[in-house]
C-alpha atoms as a PDB file:
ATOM      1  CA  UNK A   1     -39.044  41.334  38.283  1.00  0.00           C
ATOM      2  CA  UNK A   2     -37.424  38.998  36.202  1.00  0.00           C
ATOM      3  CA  UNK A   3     -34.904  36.590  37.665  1.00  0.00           C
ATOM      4  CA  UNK A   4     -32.522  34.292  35.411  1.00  0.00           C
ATOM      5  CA  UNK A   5     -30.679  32.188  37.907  1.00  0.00           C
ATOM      6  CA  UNK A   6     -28.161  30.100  36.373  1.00  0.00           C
ATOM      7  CA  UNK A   7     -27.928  31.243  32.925  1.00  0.00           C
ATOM      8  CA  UNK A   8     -25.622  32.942  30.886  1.00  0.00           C
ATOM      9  CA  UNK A   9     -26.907  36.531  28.781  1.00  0.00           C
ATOM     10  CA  UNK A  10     -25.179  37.887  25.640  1.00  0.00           C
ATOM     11  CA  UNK A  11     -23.504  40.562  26.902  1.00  0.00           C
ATOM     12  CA  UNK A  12     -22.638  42.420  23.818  1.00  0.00           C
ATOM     13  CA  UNK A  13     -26.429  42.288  22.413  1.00  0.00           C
ATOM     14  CA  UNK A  14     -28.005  43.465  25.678  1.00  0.00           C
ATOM     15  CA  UNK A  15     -25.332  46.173  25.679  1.00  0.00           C
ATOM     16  CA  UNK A  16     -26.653  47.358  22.582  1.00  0.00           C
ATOM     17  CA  UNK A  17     -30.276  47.234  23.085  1.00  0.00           C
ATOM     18  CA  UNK A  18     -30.081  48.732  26.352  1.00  0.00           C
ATOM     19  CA  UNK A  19     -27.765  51.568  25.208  1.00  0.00           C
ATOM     20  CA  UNK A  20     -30.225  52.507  22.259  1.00  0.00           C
ATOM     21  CA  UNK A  21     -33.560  51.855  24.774  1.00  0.00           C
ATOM     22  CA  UNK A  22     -32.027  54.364  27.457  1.00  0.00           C
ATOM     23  CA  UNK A  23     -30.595  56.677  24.812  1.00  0.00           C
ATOM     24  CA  UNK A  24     -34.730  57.457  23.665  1.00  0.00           C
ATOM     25  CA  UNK A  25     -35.298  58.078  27.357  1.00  0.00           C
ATOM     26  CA  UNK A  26     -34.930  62.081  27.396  1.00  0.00           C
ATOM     27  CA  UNK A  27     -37.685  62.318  24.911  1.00  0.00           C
ATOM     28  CA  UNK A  28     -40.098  59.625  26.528  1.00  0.00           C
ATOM     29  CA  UNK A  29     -43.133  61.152  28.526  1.00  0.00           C
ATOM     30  CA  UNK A  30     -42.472  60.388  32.299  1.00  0.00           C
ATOM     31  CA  UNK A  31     -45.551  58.742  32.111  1.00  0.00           C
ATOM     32  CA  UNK A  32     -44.364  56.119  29.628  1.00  0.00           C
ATOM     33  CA  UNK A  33     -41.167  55.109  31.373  1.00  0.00           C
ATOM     34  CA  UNK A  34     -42.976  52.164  33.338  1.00  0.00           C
ATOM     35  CA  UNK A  35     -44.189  50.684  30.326  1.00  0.00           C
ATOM     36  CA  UNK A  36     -40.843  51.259  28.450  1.00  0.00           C
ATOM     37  CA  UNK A  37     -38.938  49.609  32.015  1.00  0.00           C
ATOM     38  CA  UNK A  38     -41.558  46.240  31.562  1.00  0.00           C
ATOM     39  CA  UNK A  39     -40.439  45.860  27.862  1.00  0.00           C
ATOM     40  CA  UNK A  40     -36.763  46.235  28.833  1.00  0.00           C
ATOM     41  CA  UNK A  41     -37.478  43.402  31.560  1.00  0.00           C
ATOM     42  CA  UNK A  42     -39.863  41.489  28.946  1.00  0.00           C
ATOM     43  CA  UNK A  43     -36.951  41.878  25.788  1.00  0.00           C
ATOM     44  CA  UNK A  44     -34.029  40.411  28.668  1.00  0.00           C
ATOM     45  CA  UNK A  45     -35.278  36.990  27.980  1.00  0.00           C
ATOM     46  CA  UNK A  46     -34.398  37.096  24.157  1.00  0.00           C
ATOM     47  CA  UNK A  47     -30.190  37.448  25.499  1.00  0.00           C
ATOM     48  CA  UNK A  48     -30.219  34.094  27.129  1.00  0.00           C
ATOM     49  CA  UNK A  49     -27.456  32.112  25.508  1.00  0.00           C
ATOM     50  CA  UNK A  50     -27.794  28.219  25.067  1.00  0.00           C
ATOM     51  CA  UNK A  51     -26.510  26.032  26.925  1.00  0.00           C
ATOM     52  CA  UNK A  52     -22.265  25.306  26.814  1.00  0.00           C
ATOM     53  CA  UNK A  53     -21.676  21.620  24.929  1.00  0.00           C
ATOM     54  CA  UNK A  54     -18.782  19.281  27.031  1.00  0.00           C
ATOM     55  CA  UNK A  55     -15.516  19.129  26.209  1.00  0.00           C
ATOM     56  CA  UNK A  56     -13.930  16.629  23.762  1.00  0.00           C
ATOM     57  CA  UNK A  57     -10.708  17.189  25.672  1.00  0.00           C
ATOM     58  CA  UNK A  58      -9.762  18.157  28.882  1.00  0.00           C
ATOM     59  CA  UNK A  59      -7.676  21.534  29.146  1.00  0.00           C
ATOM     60  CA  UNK A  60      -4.188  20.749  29.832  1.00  0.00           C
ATOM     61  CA  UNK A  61      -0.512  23.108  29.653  1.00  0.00           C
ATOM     62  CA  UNK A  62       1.322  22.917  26.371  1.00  0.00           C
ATOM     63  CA  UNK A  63       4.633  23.436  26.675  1.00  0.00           C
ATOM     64  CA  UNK A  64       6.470  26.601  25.759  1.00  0.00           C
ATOM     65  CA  UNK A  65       8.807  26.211  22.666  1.00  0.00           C
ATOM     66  CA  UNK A  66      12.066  27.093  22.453  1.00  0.00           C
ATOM     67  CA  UNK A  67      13.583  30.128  21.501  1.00  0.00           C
ATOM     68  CA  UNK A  68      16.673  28.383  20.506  1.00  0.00           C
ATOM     69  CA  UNK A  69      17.150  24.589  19.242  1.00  0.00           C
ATOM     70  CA  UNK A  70      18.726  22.334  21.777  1.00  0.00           C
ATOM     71  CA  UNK A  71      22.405  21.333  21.538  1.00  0.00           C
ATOM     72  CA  UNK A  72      23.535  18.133  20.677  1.00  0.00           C
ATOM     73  CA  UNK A  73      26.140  16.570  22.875  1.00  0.00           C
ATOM     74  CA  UNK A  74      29.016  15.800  20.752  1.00  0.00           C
ATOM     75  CA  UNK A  75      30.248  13.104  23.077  1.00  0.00           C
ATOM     76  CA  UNK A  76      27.889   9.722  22.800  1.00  0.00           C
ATOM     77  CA  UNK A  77      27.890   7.355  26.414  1.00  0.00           C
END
């Protein structure tokens, strides 16, 4: 069995391939379904996604705007 430790898989495009693979199943001869279960395994390699590039900037909190604009004080210190 196939093991891929560490990486990330398209989930969307193995959802589809596996969805139309196991949708052919009902009219697959029982004696086919190993070979069909190897090419499944074989095809899972093809959904590993590339490696994430780093940040150019870190993640930080932006602040929440106002709903209203701020009052001026009329009076000056």
């Amino acid at each position: 069995m196939a093991r891929f430790g560490g990486c990330q898989l398209s989930f969307k495009q193995a959802a589809l391939y596996l969805t139309s693979q196991l949708s052919m199943l009902p009219a697959v001869a029982p004696g086919r379904l190993p070979q069909i279960m190897n090419e499944i395994l074989a095809m899972a390699g093809s959904f590993v996604l590339p490696e994430r590039r780093e940040r150019h900037y870190p993640r930080e909190v932006k602040k929440k705007p106002q709903r209203y604009p701020q009052r001026r004080s009329s009076r000056l210190n």
